[in-house]
Each structure stands twice: as structure tokens, then as C-alpha cells.
Protein backbone atom coordinates (compact mmCIF):
# COMPACT_ATOMS: atom_id res chain seq x y z
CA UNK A 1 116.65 91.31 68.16
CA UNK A 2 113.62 89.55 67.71
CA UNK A 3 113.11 88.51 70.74
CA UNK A 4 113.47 92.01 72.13
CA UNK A 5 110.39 92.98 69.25
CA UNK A 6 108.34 89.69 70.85
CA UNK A 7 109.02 91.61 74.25
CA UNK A 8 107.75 94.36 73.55
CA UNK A 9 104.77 92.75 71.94
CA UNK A 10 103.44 90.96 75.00
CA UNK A 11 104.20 94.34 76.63
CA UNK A 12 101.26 96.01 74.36
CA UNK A 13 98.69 93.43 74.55
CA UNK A 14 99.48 93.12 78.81
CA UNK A 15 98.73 97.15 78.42
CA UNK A 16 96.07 97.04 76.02
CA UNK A 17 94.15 94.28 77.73
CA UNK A 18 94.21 96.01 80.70
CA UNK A 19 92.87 99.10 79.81
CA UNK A 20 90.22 97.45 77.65
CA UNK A 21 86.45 97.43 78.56
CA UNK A 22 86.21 93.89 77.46
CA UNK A 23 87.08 90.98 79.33
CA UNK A 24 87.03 86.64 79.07
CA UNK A 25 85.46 87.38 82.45
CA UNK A 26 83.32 90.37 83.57
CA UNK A 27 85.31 92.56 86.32
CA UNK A 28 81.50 93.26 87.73
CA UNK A 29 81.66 89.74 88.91
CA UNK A 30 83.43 90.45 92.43
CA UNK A 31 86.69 88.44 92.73
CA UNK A 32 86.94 86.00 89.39
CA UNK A 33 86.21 89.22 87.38
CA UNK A 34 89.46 90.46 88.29
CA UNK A 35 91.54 87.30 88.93
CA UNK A 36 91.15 87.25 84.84
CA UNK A 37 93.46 90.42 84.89
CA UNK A 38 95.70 88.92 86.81
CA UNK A 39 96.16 85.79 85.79
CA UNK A 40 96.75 87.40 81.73
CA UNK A 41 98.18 90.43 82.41
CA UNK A 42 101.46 89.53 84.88
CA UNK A 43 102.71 86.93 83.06
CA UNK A 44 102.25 88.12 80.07
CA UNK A 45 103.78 91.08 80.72
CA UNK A 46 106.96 89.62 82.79
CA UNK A 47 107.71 86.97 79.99
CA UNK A 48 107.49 90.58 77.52
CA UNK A 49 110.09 92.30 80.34
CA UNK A 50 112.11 89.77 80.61
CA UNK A 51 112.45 89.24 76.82
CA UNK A 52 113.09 92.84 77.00
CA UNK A 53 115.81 93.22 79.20
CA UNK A 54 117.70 90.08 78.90
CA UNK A 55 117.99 91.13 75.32
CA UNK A 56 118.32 94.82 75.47
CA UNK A 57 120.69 94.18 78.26
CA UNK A 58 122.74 91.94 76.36
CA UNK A 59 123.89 94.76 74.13
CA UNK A 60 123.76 97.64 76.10
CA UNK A 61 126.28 95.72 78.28
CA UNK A 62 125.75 94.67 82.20
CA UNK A 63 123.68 95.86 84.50
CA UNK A 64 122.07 93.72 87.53
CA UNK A 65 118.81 92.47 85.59
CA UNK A 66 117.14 90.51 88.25
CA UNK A 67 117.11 93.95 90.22
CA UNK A 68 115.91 95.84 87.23
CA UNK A 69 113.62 93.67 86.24
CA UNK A 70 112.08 93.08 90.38
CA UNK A 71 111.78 96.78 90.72
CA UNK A 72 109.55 96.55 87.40
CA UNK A 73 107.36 94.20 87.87
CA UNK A 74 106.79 95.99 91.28
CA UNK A 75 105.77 99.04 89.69
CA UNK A 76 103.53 97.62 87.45
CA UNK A 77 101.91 95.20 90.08
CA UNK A 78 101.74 98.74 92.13
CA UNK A 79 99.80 100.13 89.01
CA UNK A 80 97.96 97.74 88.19
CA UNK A 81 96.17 97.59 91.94
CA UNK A 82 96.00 101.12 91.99
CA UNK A 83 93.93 101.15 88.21
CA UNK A 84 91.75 98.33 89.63
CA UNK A 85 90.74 100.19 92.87
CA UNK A 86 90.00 103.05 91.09
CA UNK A 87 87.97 100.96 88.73
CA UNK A 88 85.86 100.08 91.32
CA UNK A 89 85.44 102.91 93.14
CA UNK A 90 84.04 104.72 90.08
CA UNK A 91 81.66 102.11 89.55
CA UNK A 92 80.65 102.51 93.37
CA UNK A 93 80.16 105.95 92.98
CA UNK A 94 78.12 105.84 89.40
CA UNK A 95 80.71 107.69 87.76
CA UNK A 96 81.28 104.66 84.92
């Protein structure tokens, strides 16, 4: 059980992180501005889903994690481009 609350932790923080204004690195600087993202936010949160559903799976019974948990981290890589290209197509435009 805890390790499902940890999960869900590092879930937050990926979120919250990513969504924040402030950054270790600037994402004005081109390509090392955004490798920051990347290099925080995917890990962190696939440790946080996997905590998440190898726990939560373990006692709602069995379903094919590694599927579950592929399809996942797809989305949120999928989400995570799209938020970055919009990102910088707002600051492009002078919109941010």
C-alpha cells in the first residue's frame, strides 16, 4: 500500500514539474532546455506507474501489466511532445 501512495507521488511531481514555469534548465535554451524535461519527467513518472500498477494490480487481481503499463507510458510520451510543441509555438508566435 505504500508503495502504491509513493507511486502516485512521483506521478504528481512528474505532472507538476512539467507544467511548471520553472526549470534546473531554461526551455528557451533550444535543445538542453528541454532534454531537462525529459530526462526528470519519464523516469520519474514510469518508476511512479510502475509502483502503481504492480501494486494496484496485485490486488485488483491479473491483468497483462507490461501491456498496460507500455500503452501508458505511450500516452504520456504522446502528451508530453504534444505540450512541448505547443510550448514553443506560443512562444514563436508571442502569445507567452
Amino acid at each position: 500500500m505504500i508503495l502504491l501512495i509513493v507511486g502516485l507521488i512521483l506521478i504528481i511531481f512528474a505532472v507538476l514539474y512539467a507544467v511548471s514555469p520553472i526549470d534546473i534548465i531554461p526551455d528557451f535554451i533550444p535543445i538542453i532546455g528541454w532534454a531537462d524535461d525529459v530526462f526528470i519527467v519519464l523516469p520519474t513518472l514510469i518508476v511512479g506507474l510502475w509502483l502503481i500498477f504492480t501494486q494496484g494490480l496485485d490486488i485488483i487481481g491479473q491483468i497483462d501489466t507490461e501491456k498496460l503499463v507500455i500503452i501508458l507510458i505511450m500516452i504520456i510520451v504522446i502528451a508530453f511532445v504534444a505540450l512541448k510543441i505547443r510550448d514553443s509555438s506560443l512562444r514563436k508566435n508571442g502569445k507567452r
